[in-house]
Protein backbone atom coordinates (compact mmCIF):
# COMPACT_ATOMS: atom_id res chain seq x y z
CA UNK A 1 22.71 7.01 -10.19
CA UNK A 2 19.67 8.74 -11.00
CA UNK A 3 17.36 10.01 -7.90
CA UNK A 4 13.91 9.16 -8.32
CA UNK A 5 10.56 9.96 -5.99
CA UNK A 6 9.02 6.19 -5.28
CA UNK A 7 5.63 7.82 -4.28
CA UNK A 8 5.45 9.87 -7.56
CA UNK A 9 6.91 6.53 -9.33
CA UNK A 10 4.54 4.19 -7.69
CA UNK A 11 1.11 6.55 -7.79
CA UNK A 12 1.82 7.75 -11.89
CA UNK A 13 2.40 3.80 -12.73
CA UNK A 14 -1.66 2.91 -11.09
CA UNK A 15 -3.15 6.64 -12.49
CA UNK A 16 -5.97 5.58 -15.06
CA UNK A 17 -6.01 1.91 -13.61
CA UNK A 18 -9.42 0.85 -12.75
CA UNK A 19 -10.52 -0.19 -9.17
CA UNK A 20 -10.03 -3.66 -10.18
CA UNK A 21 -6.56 -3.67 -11.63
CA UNK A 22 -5.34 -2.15 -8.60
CA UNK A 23 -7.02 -4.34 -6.51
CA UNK A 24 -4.95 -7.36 -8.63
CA UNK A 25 -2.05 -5.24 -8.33
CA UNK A 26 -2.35 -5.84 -3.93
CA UNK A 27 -3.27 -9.17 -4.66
CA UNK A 28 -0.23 -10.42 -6.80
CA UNK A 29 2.09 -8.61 -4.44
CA UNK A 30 0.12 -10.09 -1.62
CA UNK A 31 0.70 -13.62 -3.12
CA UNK A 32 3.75 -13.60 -4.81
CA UNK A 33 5.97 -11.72 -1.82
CA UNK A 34 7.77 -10.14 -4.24
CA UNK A 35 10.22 -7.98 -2.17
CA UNK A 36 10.51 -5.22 -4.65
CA UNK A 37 6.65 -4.54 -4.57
CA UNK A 38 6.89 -3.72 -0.91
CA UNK A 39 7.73 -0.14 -1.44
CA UNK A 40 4.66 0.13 -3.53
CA UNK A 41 2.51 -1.11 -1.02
CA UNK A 42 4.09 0.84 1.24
CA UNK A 43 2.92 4.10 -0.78
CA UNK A 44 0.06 2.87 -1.07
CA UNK A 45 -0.76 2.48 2.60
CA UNK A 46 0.49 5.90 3.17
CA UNK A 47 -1.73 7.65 0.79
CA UNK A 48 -4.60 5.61 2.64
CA UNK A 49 -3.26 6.73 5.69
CA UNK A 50 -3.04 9.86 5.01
CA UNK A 51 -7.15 10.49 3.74
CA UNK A 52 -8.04 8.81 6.49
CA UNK A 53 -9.82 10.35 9.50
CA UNK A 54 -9.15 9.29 13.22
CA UNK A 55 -11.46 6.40 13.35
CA UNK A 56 -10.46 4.75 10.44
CA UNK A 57 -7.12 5.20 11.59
CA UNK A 58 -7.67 3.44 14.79
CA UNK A 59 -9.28 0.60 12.93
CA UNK A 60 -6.16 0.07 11.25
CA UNK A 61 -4.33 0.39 13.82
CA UNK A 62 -6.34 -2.29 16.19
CA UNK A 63 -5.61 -4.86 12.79
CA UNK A 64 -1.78 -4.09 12.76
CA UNK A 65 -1.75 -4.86 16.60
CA UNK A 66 -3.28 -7.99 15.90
CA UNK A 67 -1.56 -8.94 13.13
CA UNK A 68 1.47 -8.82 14.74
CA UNK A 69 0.32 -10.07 18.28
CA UNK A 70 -0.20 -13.39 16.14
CA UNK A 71 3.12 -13.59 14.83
């Protein structure tokens, strides 16, 4: 089986997409719950993650908290 890096997969297959085709791209995951997306999400979020500063961070964080408080 051949060993591949999902982050370089998932980041190469959106460079040169515009802001709007990615956005579609979150959107049609978002809708269609396709399970094999999730990864790519998942990359995603960590690259956002990662640029962000401690604030930002802690604004995401109080969403995921309530997110899953409602669950």
């Amino acid at each position: 089986m051949a060993s591949f890096d999902i982050r370089e997969l998932v980041l190469k297959n959106l460079a040169g997409s515009t802001r709007e085709e990615v956005e579609e791209y979150i959107n049609e995951t978002i809708q269609t719950r396709e399970e094999q997306a999730l990864p790519g999400m998942g990359v995603l979020f960590e690259v956002v993650w990662q640029k962000s500063n401690s604030s930002e961070k802690e604004g995401m964080m109080d969403k995921i908290m309530a997110a899953i408080e409602r669950t």
